[in-house]
N, C-alpha and C. Protein backbone atom coordinates (compact mmCIF):
# COMPACT_ATOMS: atom_id res chain seq x y z
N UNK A 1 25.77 -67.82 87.14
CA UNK A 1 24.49 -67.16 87.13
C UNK A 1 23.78 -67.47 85.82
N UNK A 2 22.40 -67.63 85.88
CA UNK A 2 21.57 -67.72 84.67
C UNK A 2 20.55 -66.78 84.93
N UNK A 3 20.19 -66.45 83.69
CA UNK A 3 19.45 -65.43 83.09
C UNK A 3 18.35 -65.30 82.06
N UNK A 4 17.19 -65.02 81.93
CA UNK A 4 16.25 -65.04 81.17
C UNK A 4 15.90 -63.62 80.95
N UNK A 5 15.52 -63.28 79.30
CA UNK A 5 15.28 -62.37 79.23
C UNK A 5 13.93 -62.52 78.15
N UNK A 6 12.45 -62.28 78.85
CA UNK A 6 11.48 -62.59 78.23
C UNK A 6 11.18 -61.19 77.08
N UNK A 7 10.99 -61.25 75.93
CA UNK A 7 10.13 -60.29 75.62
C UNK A 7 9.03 -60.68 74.96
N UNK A 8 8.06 -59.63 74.92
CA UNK A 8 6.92 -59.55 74.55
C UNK A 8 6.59 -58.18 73.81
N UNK A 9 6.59 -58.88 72.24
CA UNK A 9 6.95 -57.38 71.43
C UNK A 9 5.62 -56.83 71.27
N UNK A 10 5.56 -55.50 70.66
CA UNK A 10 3.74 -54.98 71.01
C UNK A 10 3.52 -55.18 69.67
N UNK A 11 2.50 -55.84 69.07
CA UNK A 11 1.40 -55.45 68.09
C UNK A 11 2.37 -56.66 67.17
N UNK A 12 3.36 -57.50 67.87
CA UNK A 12 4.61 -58.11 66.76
C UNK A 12 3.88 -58.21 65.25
N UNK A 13 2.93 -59.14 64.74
CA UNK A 13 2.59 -59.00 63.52
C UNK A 13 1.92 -57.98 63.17
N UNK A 14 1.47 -56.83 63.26
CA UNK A 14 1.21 -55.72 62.75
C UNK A 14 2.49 -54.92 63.01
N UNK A 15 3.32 -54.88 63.51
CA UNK A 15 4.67 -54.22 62.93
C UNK A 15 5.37 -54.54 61.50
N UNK A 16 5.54 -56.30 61.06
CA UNK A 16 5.95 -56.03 59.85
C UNK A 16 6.29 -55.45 59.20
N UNK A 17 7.32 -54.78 58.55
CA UNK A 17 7.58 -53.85 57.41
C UNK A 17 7.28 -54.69 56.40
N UNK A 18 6.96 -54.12 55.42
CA UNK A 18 6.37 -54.62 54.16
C UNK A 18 7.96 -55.27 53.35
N UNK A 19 8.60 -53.88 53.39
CA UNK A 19 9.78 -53.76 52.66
C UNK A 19 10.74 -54.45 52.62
N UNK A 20 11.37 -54.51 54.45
CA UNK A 20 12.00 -55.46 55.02
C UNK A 20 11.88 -56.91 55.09
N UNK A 21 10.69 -57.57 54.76
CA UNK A 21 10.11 -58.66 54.60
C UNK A 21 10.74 -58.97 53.76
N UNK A 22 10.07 -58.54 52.29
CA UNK A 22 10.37 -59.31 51.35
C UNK A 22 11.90 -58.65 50.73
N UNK A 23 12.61 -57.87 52.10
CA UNK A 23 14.39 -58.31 51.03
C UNK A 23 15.04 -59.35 51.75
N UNK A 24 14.25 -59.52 53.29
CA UNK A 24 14.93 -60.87 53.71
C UNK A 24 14.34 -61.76 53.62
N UNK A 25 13.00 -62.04 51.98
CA UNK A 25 12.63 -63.14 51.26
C UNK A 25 13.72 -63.41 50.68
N UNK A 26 13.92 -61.72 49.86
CA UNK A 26 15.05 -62.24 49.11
C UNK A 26 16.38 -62.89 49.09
N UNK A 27 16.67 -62.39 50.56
CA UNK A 27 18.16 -62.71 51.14
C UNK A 27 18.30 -64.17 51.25
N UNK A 28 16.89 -64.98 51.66
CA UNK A 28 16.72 -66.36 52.26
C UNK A 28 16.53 -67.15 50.63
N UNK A 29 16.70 -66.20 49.60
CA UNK A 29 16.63 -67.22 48.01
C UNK A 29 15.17 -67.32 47.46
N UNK A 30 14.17 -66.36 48.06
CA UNK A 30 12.98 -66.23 47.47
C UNK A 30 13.19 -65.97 46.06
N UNK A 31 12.71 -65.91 44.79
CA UNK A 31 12.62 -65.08 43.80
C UNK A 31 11.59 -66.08 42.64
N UNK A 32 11.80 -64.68 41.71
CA UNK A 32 10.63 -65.36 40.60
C UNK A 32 9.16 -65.75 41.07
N UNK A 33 8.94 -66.42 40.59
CA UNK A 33 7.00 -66.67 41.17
C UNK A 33 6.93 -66.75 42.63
N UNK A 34 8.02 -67.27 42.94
CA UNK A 34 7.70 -67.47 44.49
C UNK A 34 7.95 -65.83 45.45
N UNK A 35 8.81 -65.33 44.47
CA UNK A 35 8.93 -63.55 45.41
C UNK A 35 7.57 -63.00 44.51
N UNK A 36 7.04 -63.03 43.58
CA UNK A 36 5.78 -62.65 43.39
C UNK A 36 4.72 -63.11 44.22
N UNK A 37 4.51 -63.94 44.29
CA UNK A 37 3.70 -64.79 45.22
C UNK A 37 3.42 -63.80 46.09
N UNK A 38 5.03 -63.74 47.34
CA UNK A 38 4.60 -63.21 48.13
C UNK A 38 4.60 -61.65 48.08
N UNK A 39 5.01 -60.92 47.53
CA UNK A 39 4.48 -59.88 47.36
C UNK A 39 3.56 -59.41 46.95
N UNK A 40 2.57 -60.25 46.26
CA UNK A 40 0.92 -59.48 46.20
C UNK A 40 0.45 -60.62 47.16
N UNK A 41 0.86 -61.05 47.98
CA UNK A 41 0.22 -61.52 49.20
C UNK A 41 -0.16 -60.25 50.16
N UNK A 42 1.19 -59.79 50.19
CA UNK A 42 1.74 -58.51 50.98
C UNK A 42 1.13 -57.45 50.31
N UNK A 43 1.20 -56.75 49.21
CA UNK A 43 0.95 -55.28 48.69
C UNK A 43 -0.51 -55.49 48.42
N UNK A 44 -0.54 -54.08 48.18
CA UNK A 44 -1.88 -54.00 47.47
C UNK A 44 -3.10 -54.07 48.92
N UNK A 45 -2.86 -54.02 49.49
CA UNK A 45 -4.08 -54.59 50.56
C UNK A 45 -4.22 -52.98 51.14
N UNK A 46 -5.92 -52.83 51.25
CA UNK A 46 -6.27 -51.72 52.42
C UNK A 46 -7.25 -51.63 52.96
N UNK A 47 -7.56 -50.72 54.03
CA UNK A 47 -8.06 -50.79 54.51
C UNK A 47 -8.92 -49.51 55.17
N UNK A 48 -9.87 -49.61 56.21
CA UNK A 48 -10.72 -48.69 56.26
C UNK A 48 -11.37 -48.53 57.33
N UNK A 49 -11.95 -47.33 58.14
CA UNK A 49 -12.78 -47.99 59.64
C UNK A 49 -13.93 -47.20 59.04
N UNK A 50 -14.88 -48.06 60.04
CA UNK A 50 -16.56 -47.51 59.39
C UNK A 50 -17.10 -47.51 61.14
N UNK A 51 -18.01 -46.79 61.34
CA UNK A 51 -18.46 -46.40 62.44
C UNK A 51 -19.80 -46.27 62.28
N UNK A 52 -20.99 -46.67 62.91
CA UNK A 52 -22.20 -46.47 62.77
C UNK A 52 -23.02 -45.60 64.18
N UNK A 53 -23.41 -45.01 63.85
CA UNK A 53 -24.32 -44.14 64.81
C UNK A 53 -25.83 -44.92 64.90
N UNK A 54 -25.81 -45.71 65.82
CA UNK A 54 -27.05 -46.41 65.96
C UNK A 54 -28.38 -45.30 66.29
N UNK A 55 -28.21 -44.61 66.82
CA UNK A 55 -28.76 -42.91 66.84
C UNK A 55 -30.01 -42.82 65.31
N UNK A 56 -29.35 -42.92 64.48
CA UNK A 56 -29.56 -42.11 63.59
C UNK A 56 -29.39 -43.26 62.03
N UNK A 57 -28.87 -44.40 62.33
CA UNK A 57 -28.28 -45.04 61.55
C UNK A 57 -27.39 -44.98 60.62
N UNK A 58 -26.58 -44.16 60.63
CA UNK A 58 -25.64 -43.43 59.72
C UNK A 58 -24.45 -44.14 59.96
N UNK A 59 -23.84 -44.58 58.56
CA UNK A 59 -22.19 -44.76 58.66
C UNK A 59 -21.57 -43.86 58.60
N UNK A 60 -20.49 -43.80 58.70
CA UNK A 60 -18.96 -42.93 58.48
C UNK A 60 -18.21 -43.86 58.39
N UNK A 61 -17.05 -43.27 57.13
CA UNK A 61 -16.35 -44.13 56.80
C UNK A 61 -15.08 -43.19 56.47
N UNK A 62 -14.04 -43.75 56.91
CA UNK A 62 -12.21 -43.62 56.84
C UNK A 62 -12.09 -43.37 55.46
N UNK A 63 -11.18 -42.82 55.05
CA UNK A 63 -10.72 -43.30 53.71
C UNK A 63 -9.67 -44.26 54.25
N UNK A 64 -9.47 -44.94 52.67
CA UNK A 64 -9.19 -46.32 52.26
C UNK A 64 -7.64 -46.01 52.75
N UNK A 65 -6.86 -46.96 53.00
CA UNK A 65 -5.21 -46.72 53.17
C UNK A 65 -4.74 -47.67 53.14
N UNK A 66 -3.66 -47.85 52.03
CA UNK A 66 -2.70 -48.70 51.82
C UNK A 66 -1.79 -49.35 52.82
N UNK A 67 -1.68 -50.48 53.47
CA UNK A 67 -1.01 -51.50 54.42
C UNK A 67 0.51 -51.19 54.22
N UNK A 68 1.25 -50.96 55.06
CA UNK A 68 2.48 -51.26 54.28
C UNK A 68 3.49 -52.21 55.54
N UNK A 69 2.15 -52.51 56.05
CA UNK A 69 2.78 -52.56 57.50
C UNK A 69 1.77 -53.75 57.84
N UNK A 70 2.30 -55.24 58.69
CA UNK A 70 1.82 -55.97 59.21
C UNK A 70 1.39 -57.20 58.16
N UNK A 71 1.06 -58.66 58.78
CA UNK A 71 0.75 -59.60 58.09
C UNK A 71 -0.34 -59.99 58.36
N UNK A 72 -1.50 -60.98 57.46
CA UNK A 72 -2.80 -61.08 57.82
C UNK A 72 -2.51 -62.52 58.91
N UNK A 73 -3.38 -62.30 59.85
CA UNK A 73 -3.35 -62.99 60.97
C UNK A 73 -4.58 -64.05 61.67
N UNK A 74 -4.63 -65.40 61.76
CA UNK A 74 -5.09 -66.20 61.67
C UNK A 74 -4.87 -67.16 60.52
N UNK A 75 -3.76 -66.74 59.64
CA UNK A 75 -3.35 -67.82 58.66
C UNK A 75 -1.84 -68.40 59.03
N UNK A 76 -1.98 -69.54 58.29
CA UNK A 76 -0.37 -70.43 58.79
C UNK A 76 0.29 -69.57 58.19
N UNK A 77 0.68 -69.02 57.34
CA UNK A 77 1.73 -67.42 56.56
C UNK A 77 2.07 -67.02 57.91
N UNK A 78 1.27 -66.32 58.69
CA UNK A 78 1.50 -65.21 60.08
C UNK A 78 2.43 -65.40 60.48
N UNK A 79 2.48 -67.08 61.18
CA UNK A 79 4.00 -66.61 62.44
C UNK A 79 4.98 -66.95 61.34
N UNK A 80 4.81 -68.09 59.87
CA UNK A 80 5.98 -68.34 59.15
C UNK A 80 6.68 -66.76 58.84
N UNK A 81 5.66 -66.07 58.26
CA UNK A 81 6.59 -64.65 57.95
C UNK A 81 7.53 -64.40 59.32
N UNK A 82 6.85 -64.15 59.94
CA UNK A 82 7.48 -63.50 61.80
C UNK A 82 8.35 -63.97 61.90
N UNK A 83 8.51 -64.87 61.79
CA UNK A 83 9.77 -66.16 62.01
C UNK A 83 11.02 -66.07 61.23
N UNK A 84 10.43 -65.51 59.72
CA UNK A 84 11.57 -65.10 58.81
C UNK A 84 11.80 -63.14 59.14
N UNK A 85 11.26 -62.77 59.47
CA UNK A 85 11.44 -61.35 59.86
C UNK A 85 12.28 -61.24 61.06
N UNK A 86 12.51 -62.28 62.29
CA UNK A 86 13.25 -62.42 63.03
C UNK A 86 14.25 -62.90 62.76
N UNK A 87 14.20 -63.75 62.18
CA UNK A 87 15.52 -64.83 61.97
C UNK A 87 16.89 -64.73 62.21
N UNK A 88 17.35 -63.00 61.87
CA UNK A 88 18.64 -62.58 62.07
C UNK A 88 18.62 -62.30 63.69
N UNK A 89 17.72 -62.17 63.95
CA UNK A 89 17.93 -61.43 65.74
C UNK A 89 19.35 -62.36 66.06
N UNK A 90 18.85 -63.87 66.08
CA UNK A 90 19.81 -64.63 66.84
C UNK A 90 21.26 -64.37 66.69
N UNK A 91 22.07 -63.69 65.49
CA UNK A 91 23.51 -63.18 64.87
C UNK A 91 23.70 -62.19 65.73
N UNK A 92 22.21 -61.41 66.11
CA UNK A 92 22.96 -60.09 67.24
C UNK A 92 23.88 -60.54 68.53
N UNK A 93 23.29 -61.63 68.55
CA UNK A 93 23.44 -61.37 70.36
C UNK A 93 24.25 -63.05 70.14
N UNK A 94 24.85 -63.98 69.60
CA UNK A 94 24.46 -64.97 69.13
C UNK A 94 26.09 -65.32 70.38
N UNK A 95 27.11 -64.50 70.65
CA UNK A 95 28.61 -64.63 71.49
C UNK A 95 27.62 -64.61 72.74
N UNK A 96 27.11 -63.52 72.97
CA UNK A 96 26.75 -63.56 74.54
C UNK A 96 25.67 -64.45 75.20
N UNK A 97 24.42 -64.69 74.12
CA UNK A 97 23.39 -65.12 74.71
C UNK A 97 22.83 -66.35 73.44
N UNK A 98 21.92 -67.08 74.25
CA UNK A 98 21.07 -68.18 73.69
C UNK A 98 19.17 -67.41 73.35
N UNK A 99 19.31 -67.12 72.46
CA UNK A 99 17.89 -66.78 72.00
C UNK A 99 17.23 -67.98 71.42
N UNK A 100 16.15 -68.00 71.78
CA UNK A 100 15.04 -68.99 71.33
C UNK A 100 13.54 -68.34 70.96
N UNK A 101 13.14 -69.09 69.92
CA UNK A 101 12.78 -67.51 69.33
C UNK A 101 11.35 -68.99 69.09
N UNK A 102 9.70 -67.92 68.72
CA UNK A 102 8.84 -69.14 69.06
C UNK A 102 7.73 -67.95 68.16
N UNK A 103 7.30 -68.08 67.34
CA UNK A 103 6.34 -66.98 66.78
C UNK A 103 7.00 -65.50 67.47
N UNK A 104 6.18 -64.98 67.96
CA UNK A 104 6.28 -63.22 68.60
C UNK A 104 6.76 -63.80 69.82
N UNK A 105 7.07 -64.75 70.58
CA UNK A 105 7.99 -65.11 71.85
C UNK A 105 9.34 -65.16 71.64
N UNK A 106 9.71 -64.17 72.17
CA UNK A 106 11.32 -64.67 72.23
C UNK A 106 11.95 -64.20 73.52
N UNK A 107 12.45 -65.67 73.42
CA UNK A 107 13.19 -65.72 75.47
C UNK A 107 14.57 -65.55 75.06
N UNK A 108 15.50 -64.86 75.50
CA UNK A 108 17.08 -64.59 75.74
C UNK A 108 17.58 -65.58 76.70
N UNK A 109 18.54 -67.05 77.05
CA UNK A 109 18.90 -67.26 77.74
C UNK A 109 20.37 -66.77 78.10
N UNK A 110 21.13 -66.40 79.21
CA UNK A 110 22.37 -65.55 79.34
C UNK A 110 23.10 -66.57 80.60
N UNK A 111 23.99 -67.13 80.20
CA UNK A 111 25.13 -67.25 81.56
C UNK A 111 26.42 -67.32 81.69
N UNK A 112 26.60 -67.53 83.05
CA UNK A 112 28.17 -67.21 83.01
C UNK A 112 28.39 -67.45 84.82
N UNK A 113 29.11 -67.58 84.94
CA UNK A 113 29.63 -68.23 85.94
C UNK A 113 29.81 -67.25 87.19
N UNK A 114 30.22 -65.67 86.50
CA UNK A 114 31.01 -64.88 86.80
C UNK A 114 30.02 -63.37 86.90
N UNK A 115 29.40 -62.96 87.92
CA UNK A 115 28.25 -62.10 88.80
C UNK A 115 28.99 -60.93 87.69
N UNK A 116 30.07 -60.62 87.54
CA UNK A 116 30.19 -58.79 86.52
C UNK A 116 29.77 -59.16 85.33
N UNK A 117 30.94 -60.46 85.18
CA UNK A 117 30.78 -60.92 83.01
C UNK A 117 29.32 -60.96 83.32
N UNK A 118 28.38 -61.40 83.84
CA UNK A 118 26.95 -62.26 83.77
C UNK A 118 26.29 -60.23 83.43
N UNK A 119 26.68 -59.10 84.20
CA UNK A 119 26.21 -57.92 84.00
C UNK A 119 26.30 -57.99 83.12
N UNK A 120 27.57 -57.93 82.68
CA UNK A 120 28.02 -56.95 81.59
C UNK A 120 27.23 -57.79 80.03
N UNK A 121 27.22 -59.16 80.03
CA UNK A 121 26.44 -59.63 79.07
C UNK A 121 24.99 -59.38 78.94
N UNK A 122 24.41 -59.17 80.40
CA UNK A 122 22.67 -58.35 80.03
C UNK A 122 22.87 -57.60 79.59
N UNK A 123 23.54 -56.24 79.91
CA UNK A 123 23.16 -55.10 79.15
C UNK A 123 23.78 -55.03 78.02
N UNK A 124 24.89 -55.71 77.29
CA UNK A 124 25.19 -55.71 76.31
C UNK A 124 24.21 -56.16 75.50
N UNK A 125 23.74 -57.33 75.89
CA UNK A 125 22.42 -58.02 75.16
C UNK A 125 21.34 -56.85 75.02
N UNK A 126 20.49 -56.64 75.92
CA UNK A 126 19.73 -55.66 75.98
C UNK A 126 20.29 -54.49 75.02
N UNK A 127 20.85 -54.01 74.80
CA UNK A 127 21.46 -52.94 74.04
C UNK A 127 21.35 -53.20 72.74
N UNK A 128 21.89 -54.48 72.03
CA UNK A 128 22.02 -55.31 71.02
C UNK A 128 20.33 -55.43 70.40
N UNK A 129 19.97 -56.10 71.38
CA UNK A 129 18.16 -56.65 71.02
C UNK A 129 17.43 -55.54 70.66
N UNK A 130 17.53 -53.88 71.74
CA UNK A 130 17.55 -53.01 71.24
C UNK A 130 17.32 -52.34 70.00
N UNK A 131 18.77 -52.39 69.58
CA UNK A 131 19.25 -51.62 68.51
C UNK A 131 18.66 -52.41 67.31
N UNK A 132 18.56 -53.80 67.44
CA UNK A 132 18.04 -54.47 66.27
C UNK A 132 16.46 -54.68 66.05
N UNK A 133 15.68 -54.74 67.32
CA UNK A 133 14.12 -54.19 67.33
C UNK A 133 13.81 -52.70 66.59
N UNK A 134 14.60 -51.56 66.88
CA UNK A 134 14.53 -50.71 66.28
C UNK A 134 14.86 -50.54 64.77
N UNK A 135 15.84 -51.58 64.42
CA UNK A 135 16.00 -51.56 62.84
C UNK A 135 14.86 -52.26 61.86
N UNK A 136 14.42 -52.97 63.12
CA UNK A 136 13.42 -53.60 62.33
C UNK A 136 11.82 -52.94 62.65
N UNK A 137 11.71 -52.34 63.21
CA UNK A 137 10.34 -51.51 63.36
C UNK A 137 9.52 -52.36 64.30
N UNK A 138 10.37 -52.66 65.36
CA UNK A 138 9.66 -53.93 65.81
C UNK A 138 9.80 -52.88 67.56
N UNK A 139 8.98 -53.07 68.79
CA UNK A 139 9.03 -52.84 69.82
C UNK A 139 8.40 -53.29 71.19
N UNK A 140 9.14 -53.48 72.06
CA UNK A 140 9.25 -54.07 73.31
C UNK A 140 7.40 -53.75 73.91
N UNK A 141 7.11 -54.77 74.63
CA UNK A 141 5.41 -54.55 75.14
C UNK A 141 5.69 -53.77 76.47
N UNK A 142 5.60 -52.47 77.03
CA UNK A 142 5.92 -52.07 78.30
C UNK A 142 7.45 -52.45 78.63
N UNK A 143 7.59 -53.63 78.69
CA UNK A 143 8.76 -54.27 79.69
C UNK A 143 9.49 -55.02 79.26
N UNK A 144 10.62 -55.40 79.67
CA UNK A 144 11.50 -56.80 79.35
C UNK A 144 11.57 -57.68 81.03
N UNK A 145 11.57 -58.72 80.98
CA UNK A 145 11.00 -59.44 82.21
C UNK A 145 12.24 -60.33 81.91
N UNK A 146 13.01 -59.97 83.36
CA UNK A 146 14.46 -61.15 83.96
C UNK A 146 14.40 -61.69 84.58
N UNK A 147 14.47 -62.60 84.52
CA UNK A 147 14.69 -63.49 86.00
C UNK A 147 15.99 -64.40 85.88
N UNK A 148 16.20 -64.07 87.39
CA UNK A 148 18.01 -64.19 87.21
C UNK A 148 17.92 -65.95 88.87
N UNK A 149 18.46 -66.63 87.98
CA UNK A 149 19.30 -67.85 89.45
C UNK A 149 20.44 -67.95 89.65
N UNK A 150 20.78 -67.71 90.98
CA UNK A 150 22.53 -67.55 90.84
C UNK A 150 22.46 -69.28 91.32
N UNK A 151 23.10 -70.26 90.51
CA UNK A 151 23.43 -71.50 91.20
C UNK A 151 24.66 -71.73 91.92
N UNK A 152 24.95 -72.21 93.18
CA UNK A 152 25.80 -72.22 94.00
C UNK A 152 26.69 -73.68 93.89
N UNK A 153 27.54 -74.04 93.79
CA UNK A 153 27.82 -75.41 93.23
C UNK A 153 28.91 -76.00 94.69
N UNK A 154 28.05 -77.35 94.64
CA UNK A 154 27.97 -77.81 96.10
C UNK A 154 29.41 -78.64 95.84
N UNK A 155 30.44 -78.92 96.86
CA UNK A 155 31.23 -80.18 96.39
C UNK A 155 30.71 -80.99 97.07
N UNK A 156 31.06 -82.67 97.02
CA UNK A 156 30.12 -83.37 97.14
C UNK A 156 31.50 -84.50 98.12
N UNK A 157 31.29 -85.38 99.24
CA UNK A 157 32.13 -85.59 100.24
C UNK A 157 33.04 -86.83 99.34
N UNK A 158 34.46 -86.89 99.72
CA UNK A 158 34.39 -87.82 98.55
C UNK A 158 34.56 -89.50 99.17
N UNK A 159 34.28 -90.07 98.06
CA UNK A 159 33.70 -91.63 98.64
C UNK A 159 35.28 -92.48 98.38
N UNK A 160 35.48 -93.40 99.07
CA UNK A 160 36.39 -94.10 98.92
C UNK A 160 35.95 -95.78 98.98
């Protein structure tokens, strides 16, 4: 049996942890100018909503609030961060399943020959992907999307 397990995380680069980022800069050998770098890439940034009453012409405005959360988006940085914010997923699940991981796409491939082991490795997976989306502040869009082929393996007549 083979197995796909699509997800589609919600808001993936505005989840970012600020924090978590840059210790698995650090973990990956960031430091010195280059972990400065990216940390006032990252800190310091805020933000604000303004609303206009075409009515009357009047703004309103938010107060200001510190980011601590998410990466700026439309720059080549975006999916490179994402990419390093994921990076460990693949160690979770890395015995049971084939993750392939693509910016905020990441497909689970799962097989096994054997219709229970082939169960028992989704939901172990699922459980796993889980537990490690949640450590990372990261979460599933609505759904996780499977699609399962059981291949049947033909013998073939033999030739003499």
């Amino acid at each position: 049996m083979v197995g796909d397990i699509f997800c589609d995380l919600e808001k993936a680069f505005d989840s970012i942890n600020h924090n978590t980022l840059i210790s698995k800069l650090k973990f990956y050998g960031a430091k010195g100018k280059t972990m400065s770098w990216f940390q006032s890439y990252l800190k310091n940034r805020y933000q604000r909503v303004t609303l206009t009453n075409k009515a009357n012409c009047q703004n309103y405005h938010s107060t200001w609030q510190e980011l601590t959360h998410g990466v700026p988006q439309g720059s080549i940085l975006g999916p490179l961060l994402f990419i390093i914010y994921i990076n460990d997923l693949p160690k979770t699940v890395n015995n049971l399943a084939t993750p392939i991981l693509f910016a905020d796409d990441t497909t689970i491939l799962i097989t096994s020959p054997n219709k229970s082991d082939f169960e028992l490795k989704v939901n172990t997976t699922l459980n796993l992907i889980n537990d490690w989306l949640n450590m990372n502040s990261l979460f599933i869009n609505f759904s996780i999307k499977l699609i399962l082929c059981s291949l049947q393996q033909k013998t073939s007549p033999n030739l003499i």
